[in-house]
Protein backbone atom coordinates (compact mmCIF):
# COMPACT_ATOMS: atom_id res chain seq x y z
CA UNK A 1 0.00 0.00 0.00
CA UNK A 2 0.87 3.69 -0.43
CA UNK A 3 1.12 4.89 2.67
CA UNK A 4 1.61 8.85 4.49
CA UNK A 5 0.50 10.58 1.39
CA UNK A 6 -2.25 12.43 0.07
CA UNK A 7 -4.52 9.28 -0.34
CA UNK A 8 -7.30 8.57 1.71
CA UNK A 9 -7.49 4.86 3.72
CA UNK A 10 -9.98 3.95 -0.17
CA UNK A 11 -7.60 5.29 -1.94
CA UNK A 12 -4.87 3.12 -0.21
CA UNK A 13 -6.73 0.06 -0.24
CA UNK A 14 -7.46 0.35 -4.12
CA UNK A 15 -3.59 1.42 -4.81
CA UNK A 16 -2.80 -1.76 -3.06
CA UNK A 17 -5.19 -3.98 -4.81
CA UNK A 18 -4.50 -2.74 -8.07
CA UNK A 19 -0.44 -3.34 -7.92
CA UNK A 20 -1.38 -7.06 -5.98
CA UNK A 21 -3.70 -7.85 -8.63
CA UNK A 22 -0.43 -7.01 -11.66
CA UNK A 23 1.86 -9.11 -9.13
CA UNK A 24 -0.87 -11.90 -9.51
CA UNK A 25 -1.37 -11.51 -12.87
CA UNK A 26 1.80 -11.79 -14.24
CA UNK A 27 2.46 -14.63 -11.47
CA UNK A 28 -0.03 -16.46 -13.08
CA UNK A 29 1.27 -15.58 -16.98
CA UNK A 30 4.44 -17.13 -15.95
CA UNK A 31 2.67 -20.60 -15.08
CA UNK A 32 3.24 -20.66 -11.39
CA UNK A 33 0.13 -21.59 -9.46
CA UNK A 34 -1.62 -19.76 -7.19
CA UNK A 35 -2.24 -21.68 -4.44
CA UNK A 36 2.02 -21.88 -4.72
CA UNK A 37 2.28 -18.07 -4.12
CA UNK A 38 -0.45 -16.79 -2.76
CA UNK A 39 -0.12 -17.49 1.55
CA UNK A 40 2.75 -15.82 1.17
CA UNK A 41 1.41 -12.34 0.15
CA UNK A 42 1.72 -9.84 2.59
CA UNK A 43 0.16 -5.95 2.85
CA UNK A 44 2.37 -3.20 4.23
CA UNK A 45 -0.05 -0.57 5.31
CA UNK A 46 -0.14 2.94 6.89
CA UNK A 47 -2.24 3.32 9.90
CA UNK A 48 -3.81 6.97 10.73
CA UNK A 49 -5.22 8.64 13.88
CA UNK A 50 -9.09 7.77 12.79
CA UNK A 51 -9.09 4.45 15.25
CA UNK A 52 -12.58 3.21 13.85
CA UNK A 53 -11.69 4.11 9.72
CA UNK A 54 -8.25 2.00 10.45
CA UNK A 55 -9.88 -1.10 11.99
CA UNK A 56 -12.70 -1.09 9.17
CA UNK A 57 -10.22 -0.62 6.50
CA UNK A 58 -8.01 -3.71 8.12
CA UNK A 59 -11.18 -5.51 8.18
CA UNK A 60 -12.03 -4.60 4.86
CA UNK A 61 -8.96 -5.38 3.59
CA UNK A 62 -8.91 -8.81 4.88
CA UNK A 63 -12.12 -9.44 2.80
CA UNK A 64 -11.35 -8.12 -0.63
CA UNK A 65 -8.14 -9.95 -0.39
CA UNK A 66 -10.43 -13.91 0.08
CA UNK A 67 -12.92 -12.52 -2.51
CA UNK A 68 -10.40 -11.58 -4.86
CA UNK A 69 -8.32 -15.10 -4.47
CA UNK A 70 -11.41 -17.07 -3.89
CA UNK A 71 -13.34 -15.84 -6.94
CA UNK A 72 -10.82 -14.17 -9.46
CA UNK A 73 -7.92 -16.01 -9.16
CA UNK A 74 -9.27 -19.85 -7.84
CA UNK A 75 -7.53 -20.01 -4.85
CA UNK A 76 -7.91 -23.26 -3.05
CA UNK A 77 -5.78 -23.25 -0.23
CA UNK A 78 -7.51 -21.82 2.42
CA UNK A 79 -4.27 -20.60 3.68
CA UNK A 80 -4.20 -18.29 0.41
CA UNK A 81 -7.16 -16.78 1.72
CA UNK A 82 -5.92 -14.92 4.56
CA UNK A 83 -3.26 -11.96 4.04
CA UNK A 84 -0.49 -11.39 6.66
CA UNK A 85 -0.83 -7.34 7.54
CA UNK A 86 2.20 -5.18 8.40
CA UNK A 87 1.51 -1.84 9.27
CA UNK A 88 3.45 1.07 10.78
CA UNK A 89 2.10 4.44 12.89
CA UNK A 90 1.74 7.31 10.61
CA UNK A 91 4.70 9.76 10.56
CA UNK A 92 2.44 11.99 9.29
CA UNK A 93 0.18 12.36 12.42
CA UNK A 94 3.76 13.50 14.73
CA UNK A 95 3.79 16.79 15.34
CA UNK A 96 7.12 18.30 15.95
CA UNK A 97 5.52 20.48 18.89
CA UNK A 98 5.10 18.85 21.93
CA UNK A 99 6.69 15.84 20.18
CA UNK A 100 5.93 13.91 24.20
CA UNK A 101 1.82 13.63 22.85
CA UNK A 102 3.01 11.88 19.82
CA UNK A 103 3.74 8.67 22.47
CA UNK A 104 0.09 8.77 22.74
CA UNK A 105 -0.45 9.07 18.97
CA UNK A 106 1.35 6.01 18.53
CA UNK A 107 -0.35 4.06 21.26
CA UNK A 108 -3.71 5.04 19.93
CA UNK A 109 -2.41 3.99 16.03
CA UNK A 110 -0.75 0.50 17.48
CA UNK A 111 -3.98 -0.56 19.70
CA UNK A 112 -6.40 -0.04 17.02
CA UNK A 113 -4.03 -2.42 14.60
CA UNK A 114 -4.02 -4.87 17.68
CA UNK A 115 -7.50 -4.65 17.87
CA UNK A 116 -7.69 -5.44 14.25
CA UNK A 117 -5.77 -8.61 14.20
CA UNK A 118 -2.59 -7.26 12.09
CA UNK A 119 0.32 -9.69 12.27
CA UNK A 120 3.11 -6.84 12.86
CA UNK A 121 3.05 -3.37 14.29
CA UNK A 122 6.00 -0.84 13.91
CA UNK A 123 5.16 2.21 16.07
CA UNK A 124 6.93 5.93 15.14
CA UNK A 125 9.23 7.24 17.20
CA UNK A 126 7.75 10.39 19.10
CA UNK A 127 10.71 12.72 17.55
CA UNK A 128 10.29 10.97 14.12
CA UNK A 129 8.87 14.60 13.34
CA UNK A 130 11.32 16.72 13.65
CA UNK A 131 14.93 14.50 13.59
CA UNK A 132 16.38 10.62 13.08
CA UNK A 133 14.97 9.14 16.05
CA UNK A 134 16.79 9.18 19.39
CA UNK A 135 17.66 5.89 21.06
CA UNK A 136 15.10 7.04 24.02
CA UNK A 137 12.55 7.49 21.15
CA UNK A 138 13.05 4.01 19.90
CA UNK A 139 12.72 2.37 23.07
CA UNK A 140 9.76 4.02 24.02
CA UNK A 141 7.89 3.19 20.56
CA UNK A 142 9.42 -0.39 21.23
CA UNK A 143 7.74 -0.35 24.91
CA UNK A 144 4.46 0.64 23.81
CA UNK A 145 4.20 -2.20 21.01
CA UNK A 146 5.16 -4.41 24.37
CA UNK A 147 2.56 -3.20 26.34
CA UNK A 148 0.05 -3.62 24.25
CA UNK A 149 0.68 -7.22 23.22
CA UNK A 150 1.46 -8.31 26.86
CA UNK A 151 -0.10 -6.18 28.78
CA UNK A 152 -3.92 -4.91 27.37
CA UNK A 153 -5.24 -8.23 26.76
CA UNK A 154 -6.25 -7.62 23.41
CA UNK A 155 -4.60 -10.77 22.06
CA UNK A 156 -7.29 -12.59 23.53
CA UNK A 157 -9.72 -12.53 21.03
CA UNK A 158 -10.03 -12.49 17.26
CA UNK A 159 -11.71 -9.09 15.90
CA UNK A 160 -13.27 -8.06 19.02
CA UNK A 161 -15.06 -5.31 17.77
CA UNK A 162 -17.01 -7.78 15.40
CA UNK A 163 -20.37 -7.38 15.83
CA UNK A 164 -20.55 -3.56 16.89
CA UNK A 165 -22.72 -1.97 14.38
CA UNK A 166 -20.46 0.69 13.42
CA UNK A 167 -17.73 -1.18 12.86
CA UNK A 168 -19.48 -3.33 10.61
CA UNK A 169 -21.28 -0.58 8.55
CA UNK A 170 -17.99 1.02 7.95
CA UNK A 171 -15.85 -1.80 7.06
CA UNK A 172 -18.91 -2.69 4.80
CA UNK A 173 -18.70 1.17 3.00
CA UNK A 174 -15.07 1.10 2.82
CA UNK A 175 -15.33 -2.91 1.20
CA UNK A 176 -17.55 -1.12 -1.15
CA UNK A 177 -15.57 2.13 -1.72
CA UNK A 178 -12.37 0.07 -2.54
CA UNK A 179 -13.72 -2.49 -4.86
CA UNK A 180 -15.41 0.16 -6.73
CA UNK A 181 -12.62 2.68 -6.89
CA UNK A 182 -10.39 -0.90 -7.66
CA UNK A 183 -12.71 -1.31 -10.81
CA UNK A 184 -12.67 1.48 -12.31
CA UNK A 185 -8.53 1.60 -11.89
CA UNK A 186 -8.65 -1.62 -13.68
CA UNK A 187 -11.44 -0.53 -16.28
CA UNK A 188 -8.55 1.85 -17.37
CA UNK A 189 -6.01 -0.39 -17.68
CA UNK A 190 -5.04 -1.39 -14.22
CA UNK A 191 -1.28 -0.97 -13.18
């Protein structure tokens, strides 16, 4: 995915889609299978201050990706289903003043990502905004990933916030959003 640019968390999902799709693609034009490939894809994706857009668009994500191997590309692994998620804190959100509240930025970014089941979480540094991170920056972004895995609990369950009725409408717009901004991207050609 693009990530810490002008684009949108739609816009990111589609970018992503469309250059997965061309990996795929031309995967597939060279005769290896998918099923060979395909558990092996990964996402690298941005993750913003909007807690509730980032979980939906994880969520989101997560479905396009089965559709998409399920129905355009015959997946039958069930393993090539699922899509290992990587994201990072924005840079983008740090501010350079007060660069101490960014600590809370980052915890807010790297708890929604835990609460949306992402496999990896790199968290910002709090003076990412201003120079190369210190050493006391990197340990406290390092802490805070810590915390949250061993700490909040959140590990304990698989999408918690299943169910909730905002959740679900959103990641169900932003499913909808992508796929349609995805189609017309590939109406004109694709990658």
């Amino acid at each position: 995915y693009i990530s810490d640019g002008a684009l949108d968390a739609v816009d990111e999902m589609a970018f992503g889609f469309v250059e997965t799709r061309g990996l795929i693609r031309e995967l597939l034009r060279r005769g290896v299978p998918v099923d060979r490939f395909a558990p092996r894809i990964a996402f690298l994706v941005n993750c913003r201050m909007d807690v509730f857009e980032e979980i939906a668009k994880i969520r989101a994500t997560r479905r396009l990706h089965a559709r998409m191997m399920r129905d355009e590309f015959g997946a039958r692994d069930p393993r090539s289903l699922a899509v290992n998620v990587t994201v990072h804190t924005s840079g983008m959100s740090l501010t350079a003043q007060q660069p101490v509240n960014n600590i809370v930025r980052g915890a807010i970014q790297a708890f929604a990502l835990a609460l949306s089941g992402v496999q990896a979480i790199e968290v910002s540094a709090f003076d990412e905004a201003f120079r190369t991170p210190s050493p006391e920056a990197h340990a406290v972004a390092l802490r805070t990933q810590q915390i949250i895995a061993h700490e909040s609990g959140v590990d304990r369950v698989v999408d918690p916030l299943a169910g909730s009725y905002y959740v679900e409408y959103l990641t169900d717009e932003m499913e909808k959003r992508a796929q349609e901004y995805l189609d017309k991207i590939d109406e004109q050609g694709g990658i």
